[in-house]
C-alpha atoms as a PDB file:
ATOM      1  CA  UNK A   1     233.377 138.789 199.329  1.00  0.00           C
ATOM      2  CA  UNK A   2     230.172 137.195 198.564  1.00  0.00           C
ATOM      3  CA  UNK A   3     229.694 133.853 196.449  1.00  0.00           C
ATOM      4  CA  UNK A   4     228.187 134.397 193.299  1.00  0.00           C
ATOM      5  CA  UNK A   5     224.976 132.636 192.698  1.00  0.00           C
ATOM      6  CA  UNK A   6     222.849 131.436 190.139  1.00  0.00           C
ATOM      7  CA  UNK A   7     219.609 129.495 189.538  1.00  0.00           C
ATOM      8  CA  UNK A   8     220.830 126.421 187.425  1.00  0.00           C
ATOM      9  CA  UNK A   9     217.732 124.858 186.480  1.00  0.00           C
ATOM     10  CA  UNK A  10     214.514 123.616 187.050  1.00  0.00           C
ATOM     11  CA  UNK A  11     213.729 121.063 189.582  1.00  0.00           C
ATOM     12  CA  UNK A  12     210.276 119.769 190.114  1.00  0.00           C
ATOM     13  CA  UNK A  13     206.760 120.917 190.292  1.00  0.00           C
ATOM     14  CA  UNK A  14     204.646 120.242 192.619  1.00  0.00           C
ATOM     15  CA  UNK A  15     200.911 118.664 191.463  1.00  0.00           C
ATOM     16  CA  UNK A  16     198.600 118.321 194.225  1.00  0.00           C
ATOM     17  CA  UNK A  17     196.308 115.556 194.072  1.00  0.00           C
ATOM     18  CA  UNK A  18     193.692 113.578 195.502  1.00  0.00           C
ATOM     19  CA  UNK A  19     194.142 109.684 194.388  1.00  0.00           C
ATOM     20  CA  UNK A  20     198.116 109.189 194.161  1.00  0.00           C
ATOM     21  CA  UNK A  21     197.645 105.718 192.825  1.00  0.00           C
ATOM     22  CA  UNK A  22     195.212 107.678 189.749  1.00  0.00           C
ATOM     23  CA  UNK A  23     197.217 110.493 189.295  1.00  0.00           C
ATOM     24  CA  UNK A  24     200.305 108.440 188.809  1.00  0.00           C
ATOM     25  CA  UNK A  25     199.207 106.071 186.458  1.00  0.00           C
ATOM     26  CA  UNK A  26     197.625 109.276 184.522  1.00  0.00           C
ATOM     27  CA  UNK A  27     201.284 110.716 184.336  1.00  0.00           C
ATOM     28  CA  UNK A  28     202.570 107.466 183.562  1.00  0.00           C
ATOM     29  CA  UNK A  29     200.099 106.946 180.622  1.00  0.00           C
ATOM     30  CA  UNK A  30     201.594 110.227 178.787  1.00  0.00           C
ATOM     31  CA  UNK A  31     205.450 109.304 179.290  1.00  0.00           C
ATOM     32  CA  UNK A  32     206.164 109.700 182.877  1.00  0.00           C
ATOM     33  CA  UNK A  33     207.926 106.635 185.542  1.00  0.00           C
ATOM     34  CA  UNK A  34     207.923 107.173 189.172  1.00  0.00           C
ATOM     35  CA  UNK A  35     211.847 108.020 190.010  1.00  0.00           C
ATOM     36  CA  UNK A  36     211.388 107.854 193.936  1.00  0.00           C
ATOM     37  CA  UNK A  37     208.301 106.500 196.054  1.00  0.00           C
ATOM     38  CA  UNK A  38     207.722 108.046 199.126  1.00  0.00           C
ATOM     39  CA  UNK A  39     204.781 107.081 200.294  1.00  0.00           C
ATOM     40  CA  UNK A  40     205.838 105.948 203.565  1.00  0.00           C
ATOM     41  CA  UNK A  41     208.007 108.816 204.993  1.00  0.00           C
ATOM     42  CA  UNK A  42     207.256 110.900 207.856  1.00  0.00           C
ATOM     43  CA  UNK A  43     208.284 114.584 206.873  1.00  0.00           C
ATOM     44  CA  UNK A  44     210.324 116.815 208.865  1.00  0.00           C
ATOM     45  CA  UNK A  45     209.090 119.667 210.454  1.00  0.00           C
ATOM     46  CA  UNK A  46     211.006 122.102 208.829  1.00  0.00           C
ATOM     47  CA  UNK A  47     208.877 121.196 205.581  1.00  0.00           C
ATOM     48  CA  UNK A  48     205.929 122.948 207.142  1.00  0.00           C
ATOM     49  CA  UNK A  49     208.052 125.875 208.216  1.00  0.00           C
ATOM     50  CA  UNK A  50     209.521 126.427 204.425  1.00  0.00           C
ATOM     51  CA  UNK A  51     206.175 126.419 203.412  1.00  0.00           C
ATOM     52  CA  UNK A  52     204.939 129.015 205.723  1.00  0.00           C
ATOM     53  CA  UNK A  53     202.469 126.282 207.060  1.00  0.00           C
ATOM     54  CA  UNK A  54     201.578 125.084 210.225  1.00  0.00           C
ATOM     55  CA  UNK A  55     202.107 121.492 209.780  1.00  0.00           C
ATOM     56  CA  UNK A  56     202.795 119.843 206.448  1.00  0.00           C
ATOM     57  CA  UNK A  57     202.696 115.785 206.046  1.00  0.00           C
ATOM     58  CA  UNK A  58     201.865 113.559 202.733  1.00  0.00           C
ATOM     59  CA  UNK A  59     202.013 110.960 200.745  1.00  0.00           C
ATOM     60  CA  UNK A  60     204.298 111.511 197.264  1.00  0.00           C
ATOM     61  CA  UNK A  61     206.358 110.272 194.351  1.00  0.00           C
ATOM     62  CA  UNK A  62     208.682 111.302 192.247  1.00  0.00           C
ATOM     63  CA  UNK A  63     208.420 111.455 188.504  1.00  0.00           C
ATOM     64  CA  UNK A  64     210.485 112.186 185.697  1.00  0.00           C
ATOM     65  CA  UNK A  65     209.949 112.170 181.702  1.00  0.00           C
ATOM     66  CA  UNK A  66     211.371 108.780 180.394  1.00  0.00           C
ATOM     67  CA  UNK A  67     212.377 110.629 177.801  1.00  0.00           C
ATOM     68  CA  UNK A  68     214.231 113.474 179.582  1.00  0.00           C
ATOM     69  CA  UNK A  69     215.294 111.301 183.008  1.00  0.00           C
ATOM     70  CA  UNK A  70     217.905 114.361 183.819  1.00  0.00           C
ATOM     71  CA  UNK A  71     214.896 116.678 183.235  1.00  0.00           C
ATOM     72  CA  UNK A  72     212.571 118.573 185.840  1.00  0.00           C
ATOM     73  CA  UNK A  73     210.795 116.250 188.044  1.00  0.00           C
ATOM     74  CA  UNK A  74     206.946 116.052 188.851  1.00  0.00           C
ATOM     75  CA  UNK A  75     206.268 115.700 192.760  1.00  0.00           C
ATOM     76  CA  UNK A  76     202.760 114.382 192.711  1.00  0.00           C
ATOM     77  CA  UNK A  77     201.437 115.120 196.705  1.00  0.00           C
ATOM     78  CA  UNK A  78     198.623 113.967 198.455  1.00  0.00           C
ATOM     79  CA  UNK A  79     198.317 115.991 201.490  1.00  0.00           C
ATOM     80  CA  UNK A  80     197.498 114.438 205.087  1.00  0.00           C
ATOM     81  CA  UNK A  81     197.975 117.766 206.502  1.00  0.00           C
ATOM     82  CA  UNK A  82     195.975 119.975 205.772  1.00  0.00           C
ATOM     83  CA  UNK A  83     193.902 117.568 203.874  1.00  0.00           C
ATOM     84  CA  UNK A  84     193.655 118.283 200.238  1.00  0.00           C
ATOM     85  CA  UNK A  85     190.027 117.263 200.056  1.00  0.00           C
ATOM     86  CA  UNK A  86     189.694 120.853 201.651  1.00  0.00           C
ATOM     87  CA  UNK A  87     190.540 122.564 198.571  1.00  0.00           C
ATOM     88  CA  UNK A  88     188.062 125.271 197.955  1.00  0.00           C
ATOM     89  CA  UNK A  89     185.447 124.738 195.569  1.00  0.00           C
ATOM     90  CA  UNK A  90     182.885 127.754 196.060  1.00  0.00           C
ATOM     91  CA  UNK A  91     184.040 129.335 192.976  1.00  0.00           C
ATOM     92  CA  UNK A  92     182.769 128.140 189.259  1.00  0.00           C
ATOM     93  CA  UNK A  93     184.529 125.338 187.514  1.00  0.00           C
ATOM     94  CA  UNK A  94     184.654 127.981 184.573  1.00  0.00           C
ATOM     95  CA  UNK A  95     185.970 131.022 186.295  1.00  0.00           C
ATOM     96  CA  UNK A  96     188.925 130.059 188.571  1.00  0.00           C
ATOM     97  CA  UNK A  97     192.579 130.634 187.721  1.00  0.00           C
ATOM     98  CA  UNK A  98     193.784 127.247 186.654  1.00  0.00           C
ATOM     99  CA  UNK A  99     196.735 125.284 187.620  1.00  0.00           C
ATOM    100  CA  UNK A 100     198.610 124.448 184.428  1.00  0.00           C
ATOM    101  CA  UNK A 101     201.371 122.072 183.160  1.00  0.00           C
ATOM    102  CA  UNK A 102     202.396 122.348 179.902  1.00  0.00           C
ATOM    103  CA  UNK A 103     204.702 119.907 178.558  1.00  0.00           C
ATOM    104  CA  UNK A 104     206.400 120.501 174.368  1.00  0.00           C
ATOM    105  CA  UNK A 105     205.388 117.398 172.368  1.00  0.00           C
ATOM    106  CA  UNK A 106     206.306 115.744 169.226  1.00  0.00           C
ATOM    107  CA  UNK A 107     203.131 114.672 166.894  1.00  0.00           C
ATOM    108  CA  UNK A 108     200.833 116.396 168.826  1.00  0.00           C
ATOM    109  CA  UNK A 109     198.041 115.635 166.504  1.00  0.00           C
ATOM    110  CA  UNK A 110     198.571 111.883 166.964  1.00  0.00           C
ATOM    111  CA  UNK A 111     198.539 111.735 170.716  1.00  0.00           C
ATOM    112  CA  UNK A 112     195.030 114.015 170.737  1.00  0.00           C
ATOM    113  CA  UNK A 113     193.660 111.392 168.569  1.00  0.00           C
ATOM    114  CA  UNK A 114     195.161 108.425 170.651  1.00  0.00           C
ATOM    115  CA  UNK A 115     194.382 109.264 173.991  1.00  0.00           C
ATOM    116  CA  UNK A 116     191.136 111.326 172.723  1.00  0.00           C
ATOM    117  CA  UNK A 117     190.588 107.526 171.773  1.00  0.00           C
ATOM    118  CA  UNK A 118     190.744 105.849 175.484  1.00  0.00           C
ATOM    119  CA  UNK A 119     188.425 108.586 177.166  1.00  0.00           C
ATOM    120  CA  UNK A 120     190.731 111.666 178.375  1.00  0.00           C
ATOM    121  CA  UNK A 121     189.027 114.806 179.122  1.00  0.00           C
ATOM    122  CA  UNK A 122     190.291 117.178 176.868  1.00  0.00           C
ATOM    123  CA  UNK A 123     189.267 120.629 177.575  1.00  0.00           C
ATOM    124  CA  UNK A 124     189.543 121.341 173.749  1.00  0.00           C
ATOM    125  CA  UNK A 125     189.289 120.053 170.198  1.00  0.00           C
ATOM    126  CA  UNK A 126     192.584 119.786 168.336  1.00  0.00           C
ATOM    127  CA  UNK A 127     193.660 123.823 167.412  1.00  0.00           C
ATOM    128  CA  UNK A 128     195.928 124.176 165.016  1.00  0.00           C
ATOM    129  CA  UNK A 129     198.143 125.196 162.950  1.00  0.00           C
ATOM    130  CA  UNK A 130     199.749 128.869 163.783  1.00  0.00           C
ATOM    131  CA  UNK A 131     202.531 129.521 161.093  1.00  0.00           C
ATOM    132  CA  UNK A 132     202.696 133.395 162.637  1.00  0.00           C
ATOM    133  CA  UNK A 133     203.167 131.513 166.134  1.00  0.00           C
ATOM    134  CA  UNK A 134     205.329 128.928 165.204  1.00  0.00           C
ATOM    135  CA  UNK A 135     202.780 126.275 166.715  1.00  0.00           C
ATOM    136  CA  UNK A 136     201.952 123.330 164.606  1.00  0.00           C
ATOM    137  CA  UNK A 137     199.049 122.173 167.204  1.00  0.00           C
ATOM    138  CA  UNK A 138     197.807 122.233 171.208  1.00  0.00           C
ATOM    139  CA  UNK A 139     195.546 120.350 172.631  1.00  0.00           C
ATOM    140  CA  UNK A 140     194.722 120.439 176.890  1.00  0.00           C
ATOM    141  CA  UNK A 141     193.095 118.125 179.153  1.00  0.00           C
ATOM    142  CA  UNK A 142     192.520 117.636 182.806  1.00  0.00           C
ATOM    143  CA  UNK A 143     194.594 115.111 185.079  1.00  0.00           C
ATOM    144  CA  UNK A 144     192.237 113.635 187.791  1.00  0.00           C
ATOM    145  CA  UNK A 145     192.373 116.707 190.199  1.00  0.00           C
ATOM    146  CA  UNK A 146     191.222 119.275 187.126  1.00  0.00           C
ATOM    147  CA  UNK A 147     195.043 120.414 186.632  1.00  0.00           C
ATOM    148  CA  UNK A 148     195.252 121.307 182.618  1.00  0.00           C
ATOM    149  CA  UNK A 149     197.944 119.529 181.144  1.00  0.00           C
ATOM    150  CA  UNK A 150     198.539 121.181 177.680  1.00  0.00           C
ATOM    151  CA  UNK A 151     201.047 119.542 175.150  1.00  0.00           C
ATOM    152  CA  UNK A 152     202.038 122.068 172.504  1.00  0.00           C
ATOM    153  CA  UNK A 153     204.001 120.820 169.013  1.00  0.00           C
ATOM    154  CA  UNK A 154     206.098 123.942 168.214  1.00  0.00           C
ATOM    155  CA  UNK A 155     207.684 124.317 164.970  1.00  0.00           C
ATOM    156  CA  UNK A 156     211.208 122.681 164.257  1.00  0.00           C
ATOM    157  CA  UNK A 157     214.021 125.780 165.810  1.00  0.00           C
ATOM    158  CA  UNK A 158     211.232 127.468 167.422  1.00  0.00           C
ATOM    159  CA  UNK A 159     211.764 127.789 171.513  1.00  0.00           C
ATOM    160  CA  UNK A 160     208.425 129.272 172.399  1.00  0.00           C
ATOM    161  CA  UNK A 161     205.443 130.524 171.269  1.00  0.00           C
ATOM    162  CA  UNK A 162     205.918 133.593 168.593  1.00  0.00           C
ATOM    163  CA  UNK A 163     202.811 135.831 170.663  1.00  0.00           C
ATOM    164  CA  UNK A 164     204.774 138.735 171.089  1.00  0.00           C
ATOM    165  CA  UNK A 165     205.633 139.388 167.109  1.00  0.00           C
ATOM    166  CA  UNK A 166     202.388 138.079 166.114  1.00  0.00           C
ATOM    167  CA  UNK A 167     200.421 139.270 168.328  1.00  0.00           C
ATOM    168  CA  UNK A 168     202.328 142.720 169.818  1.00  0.00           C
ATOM    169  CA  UNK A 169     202.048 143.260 173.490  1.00  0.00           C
ATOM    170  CA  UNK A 170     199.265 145.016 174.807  1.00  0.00           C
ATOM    171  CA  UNK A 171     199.346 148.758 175.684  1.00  0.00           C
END
């Protein structure tokens, strides 16, 4: 007979950067602390092979919410090899599929302001509020390496987004 399975949780996620000393004191500026350095270790090889890569080596750390330290963990990587300077660039800014975080946050409204304040690149103004949604506000901006970090302030007993009753699914 076979074991049962199941998929407990989330993890980590991955954010690929450029500058690790940058990107981590970006992460650590909205709430984050680095959990584990590993800047020094050598990979294994079998790192490139889960990845379906030829060879896989780089730089990371660890990072968790300090609010939620049992909570999914950010891996920030900067790749040796392949070098993530190589990333491809030959399509507009404006039309590529971005790479998005998006994190729930309490007084949205205040942290726009605050960190509006010190110079982050938001890609938007302030939106908000959605009653039919259940949103109170969002607001996204753009770590160092152009990944949108979006913090959304839902309403209090409101798990996600209300899209599909406000909104109805498409046909």
């Amino acid at each position: 007979m076979a074991a049962e399975w199941t998929v407990d949780s989330m993890y980590h996620t991955v954010v690929n950067v450029t500058d690790l000393d940058r990107s981590i004191a970006f992460y650590e500026r909205i709430g984050f602390r680095v959990l584990d350095d590993r800047r020094h270790v050598h990979w294994p090889d079998f790192v490139a092979t889960n990845f379906g890569m030829r060879v896989a080596q780089g730089q990371g750390v660890l990072m968790v919410l300090e609010r939620d330290e049992n909570g999914p963990m950010l891996d920030l990587i900067r790749w040796l090899e392949p070098d993530s300077d190589a990333w491809d660039q030959s399509v507009p800014e404006d039309m590529r599929v971005p790479r998005i975080l998006a994190f729930r946050a309490t007084s949205v409204r205040a942290l726009y302001d605050e960190l509006r304040a010190e110079g982050f690149p938001f890609t938007n103004e302030f939106t908000g509020p959605f009653p039919e949604l259940g949103i109170i506000g969002v607001c996204c901006m753009k770590d160092p390496d152009g990944t949108i970090v979006e913090f959304m302030e839902l309403e209090p007993g409101v798990r996600h987004s209300q899209a599909n009753k406000a909104l109805g699914a498409r046909s």
